[in-house]
C-alpha atoms as a PDB file:
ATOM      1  CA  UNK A   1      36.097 -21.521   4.362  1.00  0.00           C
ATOM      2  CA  UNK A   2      32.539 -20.273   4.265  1.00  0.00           C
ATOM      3  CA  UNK A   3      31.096 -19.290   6.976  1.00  0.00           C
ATOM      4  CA  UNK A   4      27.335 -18.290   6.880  1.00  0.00           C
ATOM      5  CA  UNK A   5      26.756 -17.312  10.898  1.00  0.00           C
ATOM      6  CA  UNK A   6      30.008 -14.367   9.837  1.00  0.00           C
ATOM      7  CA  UNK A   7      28.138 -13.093   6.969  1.00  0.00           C
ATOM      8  CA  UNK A   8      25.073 -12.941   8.522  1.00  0.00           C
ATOM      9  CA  UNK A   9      26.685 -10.921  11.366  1.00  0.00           C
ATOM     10  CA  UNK A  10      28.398  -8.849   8.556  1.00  0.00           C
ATOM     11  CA  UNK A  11      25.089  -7.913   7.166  1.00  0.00           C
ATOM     12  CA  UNK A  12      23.492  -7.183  10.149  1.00  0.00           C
ATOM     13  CA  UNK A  13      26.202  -4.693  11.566  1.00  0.00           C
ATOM     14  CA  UNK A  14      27.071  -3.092   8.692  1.00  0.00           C
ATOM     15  CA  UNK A  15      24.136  -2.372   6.934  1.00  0.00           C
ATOM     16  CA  UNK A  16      22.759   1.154   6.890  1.00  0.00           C
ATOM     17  CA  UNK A  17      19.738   1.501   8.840  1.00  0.00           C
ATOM     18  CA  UNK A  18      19.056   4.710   7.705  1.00  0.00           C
ATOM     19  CA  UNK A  19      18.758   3.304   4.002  1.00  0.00           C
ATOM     20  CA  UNK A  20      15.774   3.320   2.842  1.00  0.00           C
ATOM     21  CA  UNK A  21      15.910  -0.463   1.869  1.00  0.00           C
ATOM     22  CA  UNK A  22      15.491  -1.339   5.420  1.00  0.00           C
ATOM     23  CA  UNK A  23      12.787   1.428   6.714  1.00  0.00           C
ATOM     24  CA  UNK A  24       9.354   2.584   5.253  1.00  0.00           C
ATOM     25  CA  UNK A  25      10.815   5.245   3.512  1.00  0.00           C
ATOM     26  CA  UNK A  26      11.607   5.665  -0.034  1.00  0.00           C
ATOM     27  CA  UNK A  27      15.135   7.339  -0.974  1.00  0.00           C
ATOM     28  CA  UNK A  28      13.488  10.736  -1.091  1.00  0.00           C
ATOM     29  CA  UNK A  29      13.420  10.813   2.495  1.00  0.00           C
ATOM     30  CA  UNK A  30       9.173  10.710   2.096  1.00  0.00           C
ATOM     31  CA  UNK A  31       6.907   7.453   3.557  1.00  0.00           C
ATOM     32  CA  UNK A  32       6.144   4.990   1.523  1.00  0.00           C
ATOM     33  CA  UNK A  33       2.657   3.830   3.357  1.00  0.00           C
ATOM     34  CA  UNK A  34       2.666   0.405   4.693  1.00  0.00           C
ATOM     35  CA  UNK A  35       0.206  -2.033   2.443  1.00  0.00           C
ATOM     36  CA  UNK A  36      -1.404  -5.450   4.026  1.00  0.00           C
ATOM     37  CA  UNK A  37      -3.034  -7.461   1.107  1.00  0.00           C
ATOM     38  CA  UNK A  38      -5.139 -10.720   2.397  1.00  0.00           C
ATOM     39  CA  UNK A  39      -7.074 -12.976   0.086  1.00  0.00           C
ATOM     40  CA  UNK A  40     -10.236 -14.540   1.579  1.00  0.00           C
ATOM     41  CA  UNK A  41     -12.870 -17.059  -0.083  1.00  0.00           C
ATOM     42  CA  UNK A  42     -14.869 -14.022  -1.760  1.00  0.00           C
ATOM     43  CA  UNK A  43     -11.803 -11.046  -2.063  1.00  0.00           C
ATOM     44  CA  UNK A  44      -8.771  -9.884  -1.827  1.00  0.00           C
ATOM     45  CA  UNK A  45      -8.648  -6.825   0.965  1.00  0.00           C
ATOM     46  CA  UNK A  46      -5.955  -4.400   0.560  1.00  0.00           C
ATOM     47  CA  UNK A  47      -5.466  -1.886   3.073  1.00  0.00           C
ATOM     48  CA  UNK A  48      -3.516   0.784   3.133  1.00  0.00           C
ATOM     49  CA  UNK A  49      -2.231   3.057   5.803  1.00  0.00           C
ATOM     50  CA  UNK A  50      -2.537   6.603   5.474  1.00  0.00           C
ATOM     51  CA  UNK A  51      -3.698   8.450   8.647  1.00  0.00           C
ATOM     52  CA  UNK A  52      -4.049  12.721   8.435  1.00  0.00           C
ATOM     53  CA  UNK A  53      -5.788  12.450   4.457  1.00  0.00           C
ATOM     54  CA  UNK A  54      -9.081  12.203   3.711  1.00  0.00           C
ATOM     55  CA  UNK A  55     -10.941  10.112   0.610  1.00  0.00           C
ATOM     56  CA  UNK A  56     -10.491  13.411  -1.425  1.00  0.00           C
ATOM     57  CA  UNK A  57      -6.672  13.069  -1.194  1.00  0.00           C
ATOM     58  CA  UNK A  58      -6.473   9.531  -3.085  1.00  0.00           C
ATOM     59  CA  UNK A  59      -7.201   8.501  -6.860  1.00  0.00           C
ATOM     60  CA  UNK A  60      -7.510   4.915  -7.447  1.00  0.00           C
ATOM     61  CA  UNK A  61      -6.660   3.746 -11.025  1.00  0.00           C
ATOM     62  CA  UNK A  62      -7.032   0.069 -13.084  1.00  0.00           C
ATOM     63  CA  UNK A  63      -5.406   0.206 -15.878  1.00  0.00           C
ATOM     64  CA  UNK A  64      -5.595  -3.560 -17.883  1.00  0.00           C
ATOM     65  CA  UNK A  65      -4.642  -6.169 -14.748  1.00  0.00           C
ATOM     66  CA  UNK A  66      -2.567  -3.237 -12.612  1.00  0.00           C
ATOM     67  CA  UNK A  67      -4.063  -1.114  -9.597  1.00  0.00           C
ATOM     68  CA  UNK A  68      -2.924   2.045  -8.971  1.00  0.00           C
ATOM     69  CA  UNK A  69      -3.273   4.161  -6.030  1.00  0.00           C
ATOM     70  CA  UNK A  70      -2.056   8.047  -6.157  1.00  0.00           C
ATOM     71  CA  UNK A  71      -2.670  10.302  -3.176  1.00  0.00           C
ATOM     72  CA  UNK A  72      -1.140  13.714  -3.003  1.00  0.00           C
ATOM     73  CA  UNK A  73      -1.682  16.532  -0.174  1.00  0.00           C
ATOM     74  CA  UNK A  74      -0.439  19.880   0.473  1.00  0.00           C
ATOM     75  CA  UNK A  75      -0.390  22.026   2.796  1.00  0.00           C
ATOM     76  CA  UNK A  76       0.867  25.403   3.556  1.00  0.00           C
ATOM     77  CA  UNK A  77       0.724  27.369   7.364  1.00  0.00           C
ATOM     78  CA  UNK A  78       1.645  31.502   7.445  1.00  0.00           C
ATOM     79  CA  UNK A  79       2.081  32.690  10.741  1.00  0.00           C
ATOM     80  CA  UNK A  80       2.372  36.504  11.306  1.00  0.00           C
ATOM     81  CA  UNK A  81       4.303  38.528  13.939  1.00  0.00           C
ATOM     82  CA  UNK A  82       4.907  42.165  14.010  1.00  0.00           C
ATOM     83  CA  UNK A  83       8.742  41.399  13.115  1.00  0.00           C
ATOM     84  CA  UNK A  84       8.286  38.687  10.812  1.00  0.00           C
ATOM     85  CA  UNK A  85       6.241  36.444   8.915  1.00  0.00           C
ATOM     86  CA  UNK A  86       6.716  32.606   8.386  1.00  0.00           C
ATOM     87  CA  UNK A  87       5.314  29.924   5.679  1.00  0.00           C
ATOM     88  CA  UNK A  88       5.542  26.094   5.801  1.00  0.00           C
ATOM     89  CA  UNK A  89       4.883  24.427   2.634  1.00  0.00           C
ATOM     90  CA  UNK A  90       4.396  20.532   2.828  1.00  0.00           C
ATOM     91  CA  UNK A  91       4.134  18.515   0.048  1.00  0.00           C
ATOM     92  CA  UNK A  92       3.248  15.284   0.326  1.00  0.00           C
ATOM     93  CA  UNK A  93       2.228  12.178  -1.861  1.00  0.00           C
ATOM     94  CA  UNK A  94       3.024   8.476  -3.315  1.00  0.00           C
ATOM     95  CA  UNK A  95       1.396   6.155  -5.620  1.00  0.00           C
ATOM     96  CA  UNK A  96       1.578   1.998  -4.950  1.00  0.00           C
ATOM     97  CA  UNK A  97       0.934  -0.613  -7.948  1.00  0.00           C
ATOM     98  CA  UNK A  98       0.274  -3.998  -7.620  1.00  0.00           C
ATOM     99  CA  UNK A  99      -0.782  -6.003 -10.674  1.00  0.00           C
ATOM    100  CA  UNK A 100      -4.079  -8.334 -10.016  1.00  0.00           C
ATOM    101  CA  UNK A 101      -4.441 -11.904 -11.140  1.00  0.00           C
ATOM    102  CA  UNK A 102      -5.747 -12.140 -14.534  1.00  0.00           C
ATOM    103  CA  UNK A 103      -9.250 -13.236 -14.970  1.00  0.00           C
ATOM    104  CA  UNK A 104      -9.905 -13.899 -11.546  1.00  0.00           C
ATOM    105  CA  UNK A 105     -10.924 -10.459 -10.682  1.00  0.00           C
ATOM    106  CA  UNK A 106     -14.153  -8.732 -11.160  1.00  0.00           C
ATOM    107  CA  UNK A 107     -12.948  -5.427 -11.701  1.00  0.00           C
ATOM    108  CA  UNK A 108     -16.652  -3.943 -12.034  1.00  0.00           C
ATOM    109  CA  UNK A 109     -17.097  -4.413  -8.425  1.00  0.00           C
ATOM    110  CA  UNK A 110     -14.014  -2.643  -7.039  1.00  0.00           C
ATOM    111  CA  UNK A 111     -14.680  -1.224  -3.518  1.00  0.00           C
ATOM    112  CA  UNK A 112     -13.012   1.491  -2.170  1.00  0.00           C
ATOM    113  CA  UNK A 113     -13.455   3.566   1.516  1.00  0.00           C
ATOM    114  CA  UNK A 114     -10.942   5.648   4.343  1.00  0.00           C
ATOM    115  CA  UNK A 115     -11.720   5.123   7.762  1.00  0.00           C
ATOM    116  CA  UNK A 116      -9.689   5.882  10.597  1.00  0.00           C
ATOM    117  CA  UNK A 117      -6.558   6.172   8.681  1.00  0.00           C
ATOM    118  CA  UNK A 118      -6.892   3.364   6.983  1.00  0.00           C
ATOM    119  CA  UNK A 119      -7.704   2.970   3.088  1.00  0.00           C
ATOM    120  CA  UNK A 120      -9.649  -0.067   2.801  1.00  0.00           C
ATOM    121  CA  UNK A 121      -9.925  -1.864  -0.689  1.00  0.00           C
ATOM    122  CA  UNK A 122     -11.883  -4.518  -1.595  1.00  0.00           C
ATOM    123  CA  UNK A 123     -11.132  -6.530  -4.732  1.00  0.00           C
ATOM    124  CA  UNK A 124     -14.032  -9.329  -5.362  1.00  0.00           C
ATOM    125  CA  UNK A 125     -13.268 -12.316  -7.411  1.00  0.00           C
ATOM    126  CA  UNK A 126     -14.869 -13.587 -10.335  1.00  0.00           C
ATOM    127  CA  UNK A 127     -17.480 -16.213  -9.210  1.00  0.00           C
ATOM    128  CA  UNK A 128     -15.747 -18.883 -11.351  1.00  0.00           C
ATOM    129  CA  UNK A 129     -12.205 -17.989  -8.980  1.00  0.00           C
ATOM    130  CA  UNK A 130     -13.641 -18.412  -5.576  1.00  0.00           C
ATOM    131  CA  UNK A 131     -12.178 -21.223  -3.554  1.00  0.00           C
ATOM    132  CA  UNK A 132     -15.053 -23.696  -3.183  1.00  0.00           C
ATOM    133  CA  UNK A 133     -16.248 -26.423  -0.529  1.00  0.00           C
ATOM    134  CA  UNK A 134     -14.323 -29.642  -1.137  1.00  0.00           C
ATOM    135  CA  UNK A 135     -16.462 -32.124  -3.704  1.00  0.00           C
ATOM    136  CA  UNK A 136     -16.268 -35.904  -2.801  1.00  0.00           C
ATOM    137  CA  UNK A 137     -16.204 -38.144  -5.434  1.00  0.00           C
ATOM    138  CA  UNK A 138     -17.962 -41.062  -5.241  1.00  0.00           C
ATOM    139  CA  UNK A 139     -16.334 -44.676  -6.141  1.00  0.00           C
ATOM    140  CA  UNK A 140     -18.291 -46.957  -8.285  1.00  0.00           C
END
């Protein structure tokens, strides 16, 4: 007999939490920034977060209907000592696609800025795709 309550207890308890299915990493062990996408009456905002870069660290692509956004940073520290000398390299970076509705976009008018962490996109739509005020028809 099937029992749906067991399996979701089965899934639960003996999933790996550490895989990266179920976290915000991606199975390099490296974050995979968190995205929130919201479509109002004039755009659709994506933001993305990414706190420690700057606007030089990201390169924002459209190629046909899909967005692309790259960022890549390194860094590297050298700390000297009279007995020894130590380097940290860290190399860090991602790239997120999404694919934008087809002719409802006005790609011309693509906004992009950082700000406190946060990379801020704003994709305006076409003026013939923007929600508009119910009409009422009139009965004759």
């Amino acid at each position: 007999m099937f029992n749906p309550l067991h399996t979701l207890f089965d899934d639960f308890f003996n999933r790996d939490l550490f895989d990266g299915a179920y976290s915000n990493f991606s199975n390099t062990g490296t974050s995979i920034p968190a995205v929130n996408i919201k479509e109002t009456k004039e755009n659709f905002e994506v933001d993305v977060a990414a706190p420690g870069m700057t606007k030089d660290d990201f390169k924002i692509e459209l190629k046909g209907n899909t967005l692309t956004i790259f960022s890549e940073k390194t860094n590297e520290t050298e700390q000297e000592d009279s007995r020894f000398t130590r380097r940290e390299f860290s190399y860090q970076s991602f790239n997120r696609s999404f694919n934008l509705p087809k002719d409802t976009v006005d790609t011309e008018k693509i906004q992009a800025r950082y700000e406190n962490g946060i990379l801020k996109l704003a994709i305006p739509k076409k003026e013939e795709a923007k929600q508009k005020e119910p009409k009422q028809i009139e009965i004759q």
